[in-house]
C-alpha atoms as a PDB file:
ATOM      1  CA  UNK A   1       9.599 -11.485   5.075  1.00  0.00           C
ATOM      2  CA  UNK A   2       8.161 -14.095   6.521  1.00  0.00           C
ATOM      3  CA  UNK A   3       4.245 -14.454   6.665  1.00  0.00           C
ATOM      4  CA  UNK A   4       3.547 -14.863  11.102  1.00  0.00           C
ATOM      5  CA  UNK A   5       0.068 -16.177  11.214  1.00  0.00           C
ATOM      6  CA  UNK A   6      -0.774 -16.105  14.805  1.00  0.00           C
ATOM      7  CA  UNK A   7      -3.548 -17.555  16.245  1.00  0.00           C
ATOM      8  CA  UNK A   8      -5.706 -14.151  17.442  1.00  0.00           C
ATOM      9  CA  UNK A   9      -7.454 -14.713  20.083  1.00  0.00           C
ATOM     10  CA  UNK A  10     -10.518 -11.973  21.584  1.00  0.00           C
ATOM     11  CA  UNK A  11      -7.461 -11.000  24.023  1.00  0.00           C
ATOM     12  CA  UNK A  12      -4.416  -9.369  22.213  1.00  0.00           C
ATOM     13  CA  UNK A  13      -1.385  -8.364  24.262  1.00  0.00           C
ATOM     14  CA  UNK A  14       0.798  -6.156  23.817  1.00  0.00           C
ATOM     15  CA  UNK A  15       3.643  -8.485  22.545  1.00  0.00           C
ATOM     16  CA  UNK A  16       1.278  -9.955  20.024  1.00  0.00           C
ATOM     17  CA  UNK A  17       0.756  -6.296  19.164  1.00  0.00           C
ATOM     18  CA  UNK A  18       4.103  -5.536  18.833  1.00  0.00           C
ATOM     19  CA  UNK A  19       4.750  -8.417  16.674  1.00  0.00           C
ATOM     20  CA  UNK A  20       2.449  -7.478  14.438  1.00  0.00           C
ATOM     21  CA  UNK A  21       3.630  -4.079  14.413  1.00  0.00           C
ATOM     22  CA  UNK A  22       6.850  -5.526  13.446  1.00  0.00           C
ATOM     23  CA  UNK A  23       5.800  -7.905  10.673  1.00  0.00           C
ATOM     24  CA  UNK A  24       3.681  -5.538   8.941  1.00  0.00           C
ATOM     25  CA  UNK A  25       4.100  -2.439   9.644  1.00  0.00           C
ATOM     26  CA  UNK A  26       5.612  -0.944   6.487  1.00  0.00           C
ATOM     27  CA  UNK A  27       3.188  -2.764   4.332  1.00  0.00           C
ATOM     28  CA  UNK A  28       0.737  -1.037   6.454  1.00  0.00           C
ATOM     29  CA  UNK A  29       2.602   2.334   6.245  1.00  0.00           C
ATOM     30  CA  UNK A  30       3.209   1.810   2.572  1.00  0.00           C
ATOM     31  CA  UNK A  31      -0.590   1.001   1.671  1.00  0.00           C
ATOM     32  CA  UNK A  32      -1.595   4.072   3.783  1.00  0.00           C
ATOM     33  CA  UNK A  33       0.575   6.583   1.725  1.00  0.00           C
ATOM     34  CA  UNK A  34      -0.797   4.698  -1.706  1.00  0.00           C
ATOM     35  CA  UNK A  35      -4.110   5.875  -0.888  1.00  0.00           C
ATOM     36  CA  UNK A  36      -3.960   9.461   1.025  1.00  0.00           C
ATOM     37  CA  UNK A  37      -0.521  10.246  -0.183  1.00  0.00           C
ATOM     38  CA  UNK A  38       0.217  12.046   2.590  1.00  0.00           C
ATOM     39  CA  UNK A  39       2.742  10.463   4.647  1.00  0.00           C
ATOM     40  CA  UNK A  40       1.200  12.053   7.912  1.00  0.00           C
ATOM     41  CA  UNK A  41      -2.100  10.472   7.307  1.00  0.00           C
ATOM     42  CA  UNK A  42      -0.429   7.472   6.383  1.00  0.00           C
ATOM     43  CA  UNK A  43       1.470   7.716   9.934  1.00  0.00           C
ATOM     44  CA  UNK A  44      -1.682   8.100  11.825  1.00  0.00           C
ATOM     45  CA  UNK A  45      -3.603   5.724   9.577  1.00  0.00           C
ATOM     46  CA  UNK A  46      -1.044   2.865  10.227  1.00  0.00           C
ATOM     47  CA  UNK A  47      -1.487   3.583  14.135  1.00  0.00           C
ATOM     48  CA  UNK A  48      -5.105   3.323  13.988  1.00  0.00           C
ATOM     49  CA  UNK A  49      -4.744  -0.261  11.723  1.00  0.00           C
ATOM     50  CA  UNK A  50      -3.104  -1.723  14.768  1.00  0.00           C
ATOM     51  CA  UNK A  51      -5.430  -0.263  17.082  1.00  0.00           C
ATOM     52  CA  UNK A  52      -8.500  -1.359  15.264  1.00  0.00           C
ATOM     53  CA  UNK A  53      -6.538  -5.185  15.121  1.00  0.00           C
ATOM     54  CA  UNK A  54      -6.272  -5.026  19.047  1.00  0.00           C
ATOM     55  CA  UNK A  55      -9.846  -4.134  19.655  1.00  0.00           C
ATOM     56  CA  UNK A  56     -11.623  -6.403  16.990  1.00  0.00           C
ATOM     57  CA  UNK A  57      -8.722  -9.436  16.905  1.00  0.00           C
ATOM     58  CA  UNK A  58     -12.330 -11.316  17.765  1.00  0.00           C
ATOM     59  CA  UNK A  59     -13.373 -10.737  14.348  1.00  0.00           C
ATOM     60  CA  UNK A  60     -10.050 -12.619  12.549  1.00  0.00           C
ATOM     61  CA  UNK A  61     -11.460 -15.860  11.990  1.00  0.00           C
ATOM     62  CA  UNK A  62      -8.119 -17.032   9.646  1.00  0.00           C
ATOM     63  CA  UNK A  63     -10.294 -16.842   6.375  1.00  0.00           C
ATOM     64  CA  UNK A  64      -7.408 -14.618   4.715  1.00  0.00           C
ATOM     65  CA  UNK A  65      -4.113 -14.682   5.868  1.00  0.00           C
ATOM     66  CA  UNK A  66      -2.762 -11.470   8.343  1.00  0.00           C
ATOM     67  CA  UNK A  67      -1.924  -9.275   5.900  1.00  0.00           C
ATOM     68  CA  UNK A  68      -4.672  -9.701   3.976  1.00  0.00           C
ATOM     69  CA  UNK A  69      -6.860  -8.516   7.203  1.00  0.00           C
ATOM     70  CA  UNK A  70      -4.297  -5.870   8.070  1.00  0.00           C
ATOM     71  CA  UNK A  71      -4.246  -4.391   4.355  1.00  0.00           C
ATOM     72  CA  UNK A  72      -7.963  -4.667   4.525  1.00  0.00           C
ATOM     73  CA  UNK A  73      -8.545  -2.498   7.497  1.00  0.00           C
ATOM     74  CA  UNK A  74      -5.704  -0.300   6.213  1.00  0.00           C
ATOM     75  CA  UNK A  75      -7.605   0.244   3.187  1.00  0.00           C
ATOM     76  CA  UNK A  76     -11.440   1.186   4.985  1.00  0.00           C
ATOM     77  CA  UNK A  77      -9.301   3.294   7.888  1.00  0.00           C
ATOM     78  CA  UNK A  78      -7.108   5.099   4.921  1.00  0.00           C
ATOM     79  CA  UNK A  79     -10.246   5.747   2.776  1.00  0.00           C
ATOM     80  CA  UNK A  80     -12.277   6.900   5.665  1.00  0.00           C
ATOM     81  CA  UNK A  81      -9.939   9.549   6.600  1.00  0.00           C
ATOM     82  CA  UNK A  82     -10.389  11.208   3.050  1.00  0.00           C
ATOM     83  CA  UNK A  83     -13.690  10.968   3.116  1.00  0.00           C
ATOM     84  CA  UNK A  84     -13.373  13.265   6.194  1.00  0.00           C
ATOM     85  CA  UNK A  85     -14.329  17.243   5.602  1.00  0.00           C
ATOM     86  CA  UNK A  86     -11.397  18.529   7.259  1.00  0.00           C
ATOM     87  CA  UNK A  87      -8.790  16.179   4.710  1.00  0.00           C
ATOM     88  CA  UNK A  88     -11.216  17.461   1.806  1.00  0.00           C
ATOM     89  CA  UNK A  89     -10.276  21.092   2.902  1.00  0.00           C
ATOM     90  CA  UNK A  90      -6.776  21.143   3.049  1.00  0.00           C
ATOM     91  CA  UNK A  91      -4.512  19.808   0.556  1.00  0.00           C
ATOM     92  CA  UNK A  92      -1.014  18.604   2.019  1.00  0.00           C
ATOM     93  CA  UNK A  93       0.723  16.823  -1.065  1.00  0.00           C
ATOM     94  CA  UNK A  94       4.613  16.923  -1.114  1.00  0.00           C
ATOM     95  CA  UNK A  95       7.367  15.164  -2.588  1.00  0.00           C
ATOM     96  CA  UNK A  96       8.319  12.214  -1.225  1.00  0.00           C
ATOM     97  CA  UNK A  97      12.156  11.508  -1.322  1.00  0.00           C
ATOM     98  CA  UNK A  98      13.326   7.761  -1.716  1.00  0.00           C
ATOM     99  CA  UNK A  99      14.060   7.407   2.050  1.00  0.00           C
ATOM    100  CA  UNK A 100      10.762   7.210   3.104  1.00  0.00           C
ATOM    101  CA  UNK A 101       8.354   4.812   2.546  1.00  0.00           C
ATOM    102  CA  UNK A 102       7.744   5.350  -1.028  1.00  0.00           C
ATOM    103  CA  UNK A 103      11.670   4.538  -2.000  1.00  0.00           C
ATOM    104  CA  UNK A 104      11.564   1.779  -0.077  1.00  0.00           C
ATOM    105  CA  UNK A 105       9.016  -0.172  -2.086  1.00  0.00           C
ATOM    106  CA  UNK A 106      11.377  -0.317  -5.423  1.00  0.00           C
ATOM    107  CA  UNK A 107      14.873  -0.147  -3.644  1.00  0.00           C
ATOM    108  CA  UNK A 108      16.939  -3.628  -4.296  1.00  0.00           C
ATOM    109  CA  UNK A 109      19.791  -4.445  -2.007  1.00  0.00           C
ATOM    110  CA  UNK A 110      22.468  -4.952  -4.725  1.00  0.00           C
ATOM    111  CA  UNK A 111      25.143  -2.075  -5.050  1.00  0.00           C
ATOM    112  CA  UNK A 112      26.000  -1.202  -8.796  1.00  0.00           C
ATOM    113  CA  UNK A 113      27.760   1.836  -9.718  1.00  0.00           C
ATOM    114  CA  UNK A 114      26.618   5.528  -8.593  1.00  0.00           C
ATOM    115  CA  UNK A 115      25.647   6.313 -11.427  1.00  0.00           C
ATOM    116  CA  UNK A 116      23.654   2.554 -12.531  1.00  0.00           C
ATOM    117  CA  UNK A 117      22.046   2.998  -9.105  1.00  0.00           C
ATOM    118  CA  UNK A 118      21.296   7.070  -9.792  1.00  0.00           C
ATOM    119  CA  UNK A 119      19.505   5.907 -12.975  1.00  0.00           C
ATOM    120  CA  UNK A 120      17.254   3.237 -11.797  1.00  0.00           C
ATOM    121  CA  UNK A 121      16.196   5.355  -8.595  1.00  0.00           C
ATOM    122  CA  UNK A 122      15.229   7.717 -10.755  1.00  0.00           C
ATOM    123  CA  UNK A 123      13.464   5.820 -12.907  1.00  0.00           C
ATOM    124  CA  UNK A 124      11.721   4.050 -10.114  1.00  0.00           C
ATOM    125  CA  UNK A 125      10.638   7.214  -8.829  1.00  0.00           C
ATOM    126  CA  UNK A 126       9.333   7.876 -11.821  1.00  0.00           C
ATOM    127  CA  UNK A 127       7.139   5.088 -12.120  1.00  0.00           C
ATOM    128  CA  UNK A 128       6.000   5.279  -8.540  1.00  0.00           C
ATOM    129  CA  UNK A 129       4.530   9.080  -9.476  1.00  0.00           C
ATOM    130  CA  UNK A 130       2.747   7.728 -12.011  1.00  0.00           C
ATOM    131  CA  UNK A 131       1.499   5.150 -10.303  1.00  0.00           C
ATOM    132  CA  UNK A 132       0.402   7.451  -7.633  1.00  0.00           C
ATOM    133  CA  UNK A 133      -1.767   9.840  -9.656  1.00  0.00           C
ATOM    134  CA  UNK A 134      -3.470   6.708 -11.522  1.00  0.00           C
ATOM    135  CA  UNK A 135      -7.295   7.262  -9.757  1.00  0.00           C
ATOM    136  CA  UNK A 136      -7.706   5.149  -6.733  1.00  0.00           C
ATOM    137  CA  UNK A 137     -10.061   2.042  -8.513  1.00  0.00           C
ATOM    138  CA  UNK A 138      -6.840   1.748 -10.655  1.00  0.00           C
ATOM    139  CA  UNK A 139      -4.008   2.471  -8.500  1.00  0.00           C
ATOM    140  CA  UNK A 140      -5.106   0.327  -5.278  1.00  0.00           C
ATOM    141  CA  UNK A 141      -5.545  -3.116  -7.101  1.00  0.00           C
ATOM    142  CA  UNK A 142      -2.346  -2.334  -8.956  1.00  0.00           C
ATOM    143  CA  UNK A 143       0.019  -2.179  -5.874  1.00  0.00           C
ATOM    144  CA  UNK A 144      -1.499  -4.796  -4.028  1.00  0.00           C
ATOM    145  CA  UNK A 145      -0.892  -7.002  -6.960  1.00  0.00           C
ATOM    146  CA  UNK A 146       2.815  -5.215  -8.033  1.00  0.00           C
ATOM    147  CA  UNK A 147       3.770  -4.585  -4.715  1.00  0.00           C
ATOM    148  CA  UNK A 148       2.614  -6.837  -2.058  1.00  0.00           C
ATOM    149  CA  UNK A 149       2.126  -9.446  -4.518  1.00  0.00           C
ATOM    150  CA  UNK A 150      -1.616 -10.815  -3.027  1.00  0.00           C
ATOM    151  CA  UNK A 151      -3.475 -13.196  -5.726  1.00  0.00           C
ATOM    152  CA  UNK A 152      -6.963 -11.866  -7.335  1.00  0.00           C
ATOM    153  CA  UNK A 153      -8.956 -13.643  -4.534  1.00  0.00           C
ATOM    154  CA  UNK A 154      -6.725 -11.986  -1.917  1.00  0.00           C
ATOM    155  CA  UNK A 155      -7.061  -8.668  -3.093  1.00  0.00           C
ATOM    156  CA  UNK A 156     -10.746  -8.803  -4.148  1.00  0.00           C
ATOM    157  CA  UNK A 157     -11.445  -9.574  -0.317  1.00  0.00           C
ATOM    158  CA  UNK A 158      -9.615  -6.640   0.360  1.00  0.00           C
ATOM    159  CA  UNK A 159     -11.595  -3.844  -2.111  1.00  0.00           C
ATOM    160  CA  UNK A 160     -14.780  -5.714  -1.966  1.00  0.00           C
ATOM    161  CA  UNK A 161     -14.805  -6.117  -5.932  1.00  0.00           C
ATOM    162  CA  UNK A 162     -15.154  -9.252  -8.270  1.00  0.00           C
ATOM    163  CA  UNK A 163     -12.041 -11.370  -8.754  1.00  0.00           C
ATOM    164  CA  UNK A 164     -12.556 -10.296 -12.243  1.00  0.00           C
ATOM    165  CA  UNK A 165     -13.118  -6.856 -11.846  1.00  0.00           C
ATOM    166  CA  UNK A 166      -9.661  -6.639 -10.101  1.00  0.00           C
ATOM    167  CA  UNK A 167      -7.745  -8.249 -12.928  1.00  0.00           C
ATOM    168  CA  UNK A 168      -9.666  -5.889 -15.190  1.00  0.00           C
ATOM    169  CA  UNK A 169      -8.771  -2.743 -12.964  1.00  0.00           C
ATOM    170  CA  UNK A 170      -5.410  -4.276 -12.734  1.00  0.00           C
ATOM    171  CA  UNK A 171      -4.763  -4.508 -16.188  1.00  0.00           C
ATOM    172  CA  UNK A 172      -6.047  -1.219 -17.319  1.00  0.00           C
ATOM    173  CA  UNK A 173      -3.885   0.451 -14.656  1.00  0.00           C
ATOM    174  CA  UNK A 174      -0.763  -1.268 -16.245  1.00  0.00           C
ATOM    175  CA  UNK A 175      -1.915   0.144 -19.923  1.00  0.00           C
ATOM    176  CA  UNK A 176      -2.128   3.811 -18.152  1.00  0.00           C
ATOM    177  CA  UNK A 177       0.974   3.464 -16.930  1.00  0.00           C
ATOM    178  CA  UNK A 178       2.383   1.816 -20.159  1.00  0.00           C
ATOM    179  CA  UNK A 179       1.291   4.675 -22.123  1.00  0.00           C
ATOM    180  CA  UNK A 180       1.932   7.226 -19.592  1.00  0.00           C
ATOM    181  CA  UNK A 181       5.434   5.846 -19.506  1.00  0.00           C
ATOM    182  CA  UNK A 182       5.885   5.983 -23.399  1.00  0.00           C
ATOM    183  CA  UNK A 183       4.538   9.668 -23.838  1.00  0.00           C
ATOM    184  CA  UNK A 184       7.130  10.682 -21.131  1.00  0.00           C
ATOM    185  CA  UNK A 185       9.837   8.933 -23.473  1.00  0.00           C
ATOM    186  CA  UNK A 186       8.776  10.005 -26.784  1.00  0.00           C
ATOM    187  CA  UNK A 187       8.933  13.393 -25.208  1.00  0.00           C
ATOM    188  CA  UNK A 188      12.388  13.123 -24.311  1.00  0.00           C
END
């Protein structure tokens, strides 16, 4: 997709808005889930992400690109809603099928066989849950790197942390996974 870097002014419209919306939307959605792993909070998280853009597009002074800004307030709006008593309380964690958000992350448009395209679903799904239970100071630098492919600086803008602490966190996510990945094997 291509990156739309519109000039924000301290007066959004709606089509600007909507354009947004548009261009970023699943990354939004996607990020959301990452972190609550509910898709529900990720739903209302992503609507509150554009909201806060409308009210504060004052405050985008083109240091980072869009997304950057986007996945940043997507991050502080996702992590404040966990910190919330009520999420803390009640525990809604289900399966996520590879429809829905999380399937489209790893899904490639090429069309092998049934049963080549059976295998590497599930195997992407695979990877994806362990992904998702890696603790947040793992997980989050991971898919912004992996997924939405934003450099060190880009992503350390985003968490707050060190350039170097992210490639750290980065790269100790990838051995958890690495090993996670090779106990599930060797247990096969």
């Amino acid at each position: 997709m291509k990156e739309m870097q519109p000039q924000l002014s301290a007066e959004l419209n709606i089509s600007d808005i909507r354009g947004l919306m548009e261009s970023y939307g699943e990354d939004v959605w996607n990020y959301a889930y990452v972190i609550t792993k509910n898709a529900h909070t990720a739903d209302d998280v992503a609507q509150d992400v554009f909201i806060k853009a409308y009210q504060h597009a004052a405050s985008f002074r083109g240091e980072a690109s869009m997304k950057t800004w986007l996945l940043k307030i997507t991050r502080n709006t996702a992590l404040s809603y966990l910190k919330r008593a009520f999420f803390r309380r009640v525990v809604l964690l289900g399966e996520r099928s590879p429809e829905d958000g999380l399937g489209r992350m790893t899904r490639d448009s090429s069309s092998p066989s049934a049963e080549e395209e059976y295998m590497e679903r599930e195997m992407a799904d695979e990877l994806w849950k362990q992904v998702i239970k890696l603790p947040g100071k793992y997980r989050d630098p991971l898919v912004l790197s992996v997924h939405y492919q934003l450099s060190m600086e880009e992503i350390s803008v985003i968490t707050g942390l060190a350039p170097g602490t992210v490639k750290s966190r980065i790269f100790r996510a990838k051995k958890k996974i690495a090993a996670e990945w090779k106990g599930a094997k060797d247990d096969e």
